[in-house]
Protein backbone atom coordinates (compact mmCIF):
# COMPACT_ATOMS: atom_id res chain seq x y z
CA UNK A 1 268.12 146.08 123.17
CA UNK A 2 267.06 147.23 126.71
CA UNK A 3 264.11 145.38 128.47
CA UNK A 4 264.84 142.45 126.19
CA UNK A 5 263.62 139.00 127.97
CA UNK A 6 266.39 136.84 128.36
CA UNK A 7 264.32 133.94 130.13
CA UNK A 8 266.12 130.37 129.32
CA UNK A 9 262.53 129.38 127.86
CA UNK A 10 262.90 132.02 125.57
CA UNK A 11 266.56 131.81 124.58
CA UNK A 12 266.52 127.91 124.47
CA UNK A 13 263.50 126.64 122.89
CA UNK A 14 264.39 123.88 121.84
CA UNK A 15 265.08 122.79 125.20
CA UNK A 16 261.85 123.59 126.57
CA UNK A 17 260.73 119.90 127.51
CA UNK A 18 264.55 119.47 129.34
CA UNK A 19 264.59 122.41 131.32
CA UNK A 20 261.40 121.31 132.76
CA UNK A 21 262.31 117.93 133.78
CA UNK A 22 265.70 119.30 134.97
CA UNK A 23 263.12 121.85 137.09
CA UNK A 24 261.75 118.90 138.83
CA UNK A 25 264.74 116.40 138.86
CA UNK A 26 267.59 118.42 139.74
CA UNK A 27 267.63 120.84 142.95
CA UNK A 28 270.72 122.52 141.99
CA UNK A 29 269.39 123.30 138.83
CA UNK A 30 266.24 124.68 139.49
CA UNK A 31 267.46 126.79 142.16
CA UNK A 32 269.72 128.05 139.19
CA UNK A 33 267.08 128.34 136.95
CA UNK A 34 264.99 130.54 139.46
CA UNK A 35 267.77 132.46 140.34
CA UNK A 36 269.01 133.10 136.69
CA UNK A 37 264.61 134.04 136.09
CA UNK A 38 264.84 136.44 138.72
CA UNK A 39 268.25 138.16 137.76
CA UNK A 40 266.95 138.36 133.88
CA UNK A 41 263.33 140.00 135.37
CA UNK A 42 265.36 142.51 137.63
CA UNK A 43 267.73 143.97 135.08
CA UNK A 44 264.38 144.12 132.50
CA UNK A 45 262.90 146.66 135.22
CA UNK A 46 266.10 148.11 135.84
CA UNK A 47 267.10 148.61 131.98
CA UNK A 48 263.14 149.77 131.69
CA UNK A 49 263.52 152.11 134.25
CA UNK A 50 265.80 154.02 132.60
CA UNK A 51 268.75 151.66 134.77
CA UNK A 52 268.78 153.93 138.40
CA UNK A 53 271.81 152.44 139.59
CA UNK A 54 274.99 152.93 138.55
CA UNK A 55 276.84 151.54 134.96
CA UNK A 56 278.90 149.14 137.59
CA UNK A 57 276.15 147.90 139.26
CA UNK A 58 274.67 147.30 136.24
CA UNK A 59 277.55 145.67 134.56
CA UNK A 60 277.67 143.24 137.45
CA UNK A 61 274.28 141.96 137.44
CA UNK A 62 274.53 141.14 133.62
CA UNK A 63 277.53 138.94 134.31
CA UNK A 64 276.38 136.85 137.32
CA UNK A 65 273.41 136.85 134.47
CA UNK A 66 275.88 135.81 131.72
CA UNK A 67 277.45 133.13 134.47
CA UNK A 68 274.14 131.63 135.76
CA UNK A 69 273.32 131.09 132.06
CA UNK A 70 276.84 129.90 130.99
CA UNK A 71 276.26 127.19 133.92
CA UNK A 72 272.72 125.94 133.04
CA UNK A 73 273.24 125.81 129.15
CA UNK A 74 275.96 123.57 130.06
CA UNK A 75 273.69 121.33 132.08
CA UNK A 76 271.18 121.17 129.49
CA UNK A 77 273.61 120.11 126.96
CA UNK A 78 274.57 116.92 129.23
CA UNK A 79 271.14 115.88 128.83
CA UNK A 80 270.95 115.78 125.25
């Protein structure tokens, strides 16, 4: 579904109360975290916007997306 949030507070719920201690514990998380916010709002507009770049453009910002999240998921599972 286009414009569909994919923020990690909204796709992992449950881990709501980890992801923000991991936010203020661990640097290389957050920095993640913000990155992986950013690339989710960006392809929202983008996919909003009718997508004005091309279908490879596009393609690659969903997978460094799909990576970013692949990476922190991981990390939150640690903590558990």
């Amino acid at each position: 579904m286009l414009g569909e949030d994919h923020s990690l507070t909204n796709d992992f719920p449950e881990y709501l109360r980890t992801i923000a201690e991991l936010n203020e514990s661990d640097t290389e998380f957050a920095k993640k975290a913000d990155k992986y916010d950013k690339l989710d709002k960006e392809i929202r507009v983008l996919e909003l916007k009718d997508a004005p770049i091309s279908d490879e453009q596009m393609h690659q910002l969903k997978h460094e997306r799909t990576e970013l999240k692949d990476w922190l998921y991981e990390r939150l599972q640690q903590e558990q």
